[in-house]
C-alpha atoms as a PDB file:
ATOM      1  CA  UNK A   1       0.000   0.000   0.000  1.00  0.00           C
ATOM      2  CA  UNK A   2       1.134   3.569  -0.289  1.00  0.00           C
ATOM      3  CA  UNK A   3       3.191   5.157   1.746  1.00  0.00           C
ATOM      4  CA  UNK A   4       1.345   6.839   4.278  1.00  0.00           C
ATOM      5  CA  UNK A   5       3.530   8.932   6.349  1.00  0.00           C
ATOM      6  CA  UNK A   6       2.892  12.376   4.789  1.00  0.00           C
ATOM      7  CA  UNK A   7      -0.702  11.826   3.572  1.00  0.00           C
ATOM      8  CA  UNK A   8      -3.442  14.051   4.720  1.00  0.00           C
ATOM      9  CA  UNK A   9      -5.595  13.139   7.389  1.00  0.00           C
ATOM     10  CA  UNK A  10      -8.808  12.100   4.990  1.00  0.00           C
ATOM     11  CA  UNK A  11      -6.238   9.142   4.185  1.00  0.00           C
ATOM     12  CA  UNK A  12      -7.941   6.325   5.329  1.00  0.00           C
ATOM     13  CA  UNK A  13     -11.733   7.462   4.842  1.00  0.00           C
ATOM     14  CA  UNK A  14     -10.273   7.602   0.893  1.00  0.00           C
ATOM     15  CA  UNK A  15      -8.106   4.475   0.818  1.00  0.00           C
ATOM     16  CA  UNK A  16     -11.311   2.876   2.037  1.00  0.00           C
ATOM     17  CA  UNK A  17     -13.241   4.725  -0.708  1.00  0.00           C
ATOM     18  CA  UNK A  18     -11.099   3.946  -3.447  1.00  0.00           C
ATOM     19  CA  UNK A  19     -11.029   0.150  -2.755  1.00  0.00           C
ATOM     20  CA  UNK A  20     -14.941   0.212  -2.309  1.00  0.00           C
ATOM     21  CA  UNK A  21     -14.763   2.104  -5.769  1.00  0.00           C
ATOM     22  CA  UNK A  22     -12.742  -0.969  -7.507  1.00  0.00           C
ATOM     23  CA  UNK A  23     -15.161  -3.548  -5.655  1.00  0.00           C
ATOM     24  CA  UNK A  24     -18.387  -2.009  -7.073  1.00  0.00           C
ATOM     25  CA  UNK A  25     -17.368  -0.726 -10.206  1.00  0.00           C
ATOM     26  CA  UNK A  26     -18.207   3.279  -9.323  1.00  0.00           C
ATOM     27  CA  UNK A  27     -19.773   5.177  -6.649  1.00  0.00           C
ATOM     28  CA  UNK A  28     -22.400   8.396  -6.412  1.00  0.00           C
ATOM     29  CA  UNK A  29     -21.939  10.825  -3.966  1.00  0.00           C
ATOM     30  CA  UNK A  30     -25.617   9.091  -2.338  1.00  0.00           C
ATOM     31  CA  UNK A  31     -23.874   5.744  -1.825  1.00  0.00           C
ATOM     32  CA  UNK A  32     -20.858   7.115  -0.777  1.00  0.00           C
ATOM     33  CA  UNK A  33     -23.393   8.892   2.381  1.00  0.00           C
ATOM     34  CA  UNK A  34     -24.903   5.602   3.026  1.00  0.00           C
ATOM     35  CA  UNK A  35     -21.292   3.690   3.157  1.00  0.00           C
ATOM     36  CA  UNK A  36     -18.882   6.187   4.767  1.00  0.00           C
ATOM     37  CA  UNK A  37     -21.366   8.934   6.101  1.00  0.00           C
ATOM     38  CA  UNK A  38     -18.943  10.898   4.211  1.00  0.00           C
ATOM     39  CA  UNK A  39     -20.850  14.297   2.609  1.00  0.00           C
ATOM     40  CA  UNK A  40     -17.681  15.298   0.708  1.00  0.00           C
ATOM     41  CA  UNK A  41     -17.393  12.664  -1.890  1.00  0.00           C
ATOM     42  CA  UNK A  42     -16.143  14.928  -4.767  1.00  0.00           C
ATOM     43  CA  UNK A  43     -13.577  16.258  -1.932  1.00  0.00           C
ATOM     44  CA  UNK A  44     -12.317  12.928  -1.646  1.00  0.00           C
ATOM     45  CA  UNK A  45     -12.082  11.895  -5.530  1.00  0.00           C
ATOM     46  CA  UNK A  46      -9.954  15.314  -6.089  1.00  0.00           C
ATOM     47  CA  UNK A  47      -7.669  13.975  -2.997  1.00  0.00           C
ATOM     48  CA  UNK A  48      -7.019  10.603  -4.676  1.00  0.00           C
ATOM     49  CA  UNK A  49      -6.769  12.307  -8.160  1.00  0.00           C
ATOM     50  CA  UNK A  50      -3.825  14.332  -6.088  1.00  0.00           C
ATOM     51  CA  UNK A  51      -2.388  10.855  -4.814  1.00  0.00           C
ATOM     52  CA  UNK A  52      -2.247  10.042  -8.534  1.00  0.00           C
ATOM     53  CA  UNK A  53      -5.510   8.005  -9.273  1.00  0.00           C
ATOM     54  CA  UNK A  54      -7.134   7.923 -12.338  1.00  0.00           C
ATOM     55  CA  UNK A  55     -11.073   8.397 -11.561  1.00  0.00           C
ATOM     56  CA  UNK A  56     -13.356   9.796 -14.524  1.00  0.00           C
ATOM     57  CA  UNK A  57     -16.200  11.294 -13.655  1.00  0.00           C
ATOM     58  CA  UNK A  58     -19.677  10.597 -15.367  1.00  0.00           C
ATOM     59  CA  UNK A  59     -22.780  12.974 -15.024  1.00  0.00           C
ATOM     60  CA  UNK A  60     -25.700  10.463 -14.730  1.00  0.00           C
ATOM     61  CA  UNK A  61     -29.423  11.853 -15.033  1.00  0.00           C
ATOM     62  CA  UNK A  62     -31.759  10.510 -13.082  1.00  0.00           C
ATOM     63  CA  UNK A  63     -35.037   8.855 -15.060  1.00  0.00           C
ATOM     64  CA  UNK A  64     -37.381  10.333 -12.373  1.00  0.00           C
ATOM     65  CA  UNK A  65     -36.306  13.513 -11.896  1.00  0.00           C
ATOM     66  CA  UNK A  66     -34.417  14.489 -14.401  1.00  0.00           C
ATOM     67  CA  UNK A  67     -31.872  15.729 -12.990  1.00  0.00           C
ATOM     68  CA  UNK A  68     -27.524  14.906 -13.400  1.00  0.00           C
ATOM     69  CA  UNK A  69     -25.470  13.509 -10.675  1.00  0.00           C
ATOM     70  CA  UNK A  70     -21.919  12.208 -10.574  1.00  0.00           C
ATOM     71  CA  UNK A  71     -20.304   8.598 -10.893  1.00  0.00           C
ATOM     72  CA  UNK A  72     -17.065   8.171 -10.121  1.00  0.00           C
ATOM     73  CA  UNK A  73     -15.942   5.215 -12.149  1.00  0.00           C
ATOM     74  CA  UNK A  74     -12.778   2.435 -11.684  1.00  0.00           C
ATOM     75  CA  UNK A  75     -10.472   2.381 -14.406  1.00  0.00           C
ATOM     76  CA  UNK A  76      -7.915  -0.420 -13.718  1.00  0.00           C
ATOM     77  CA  UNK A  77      -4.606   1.350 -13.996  1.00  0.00           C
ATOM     78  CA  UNK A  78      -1.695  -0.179 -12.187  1.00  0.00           C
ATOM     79  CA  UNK A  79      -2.076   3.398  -9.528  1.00  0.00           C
ATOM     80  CA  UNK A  80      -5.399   2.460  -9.078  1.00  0.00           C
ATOM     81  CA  UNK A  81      -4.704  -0.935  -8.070  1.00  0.00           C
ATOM     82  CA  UNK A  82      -1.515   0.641  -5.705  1.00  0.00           C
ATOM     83  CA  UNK A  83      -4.628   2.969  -3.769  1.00  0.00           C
ATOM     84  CA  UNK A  84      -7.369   0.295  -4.100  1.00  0.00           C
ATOM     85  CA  UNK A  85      -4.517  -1.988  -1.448  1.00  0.00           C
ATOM     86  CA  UNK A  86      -4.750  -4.537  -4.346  1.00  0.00           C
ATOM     87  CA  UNK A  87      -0.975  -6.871  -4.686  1.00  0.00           C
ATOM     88  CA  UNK A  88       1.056  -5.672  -7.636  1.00  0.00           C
END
């Protein structure tokens, strides 16, 4: 796992967040409330974008009321994998 010595204090709440994101596929900032009680989703995702994680982001509209929300998607990248704790 990465080196965690001079990593912010969010490190663990987006560690955790970044493997859930590999084990599901994506998140949305509602399922990241009802996992991690975290409110600050897009706040994390720019953190582990700083840590060097690739995470797209894809506005998703919502059949009922029409309206766009972000997913956060995996993309298997050998950083990714690094954040995610995964074994190289």
């Amino acid at each position: 796992m990465v080196a965690l010595c001079r990593l912010g204090g969010n490190v663990m709440k987006s560690l955790e967040l970044m493997s859930y994101i590999r084990s599901k596929g994506g998140i949305t900032p509602l399922e990241c409330l009802e996992e991690f009680g975290c409110m600050r989703l897009a706040a994390r995702i720019h953190e582990l974008k700083g840590y060097g994680a690739t995470i797209p982001t894809v506005m998703v509209k919502n059949p009922v009321t029409k309206r766009k929300h972000a997913r956060y998607i995996w993309v298997d990248t050998p950083r990714n994998r690094e954040l995610s704790g995964e074994k190289l």
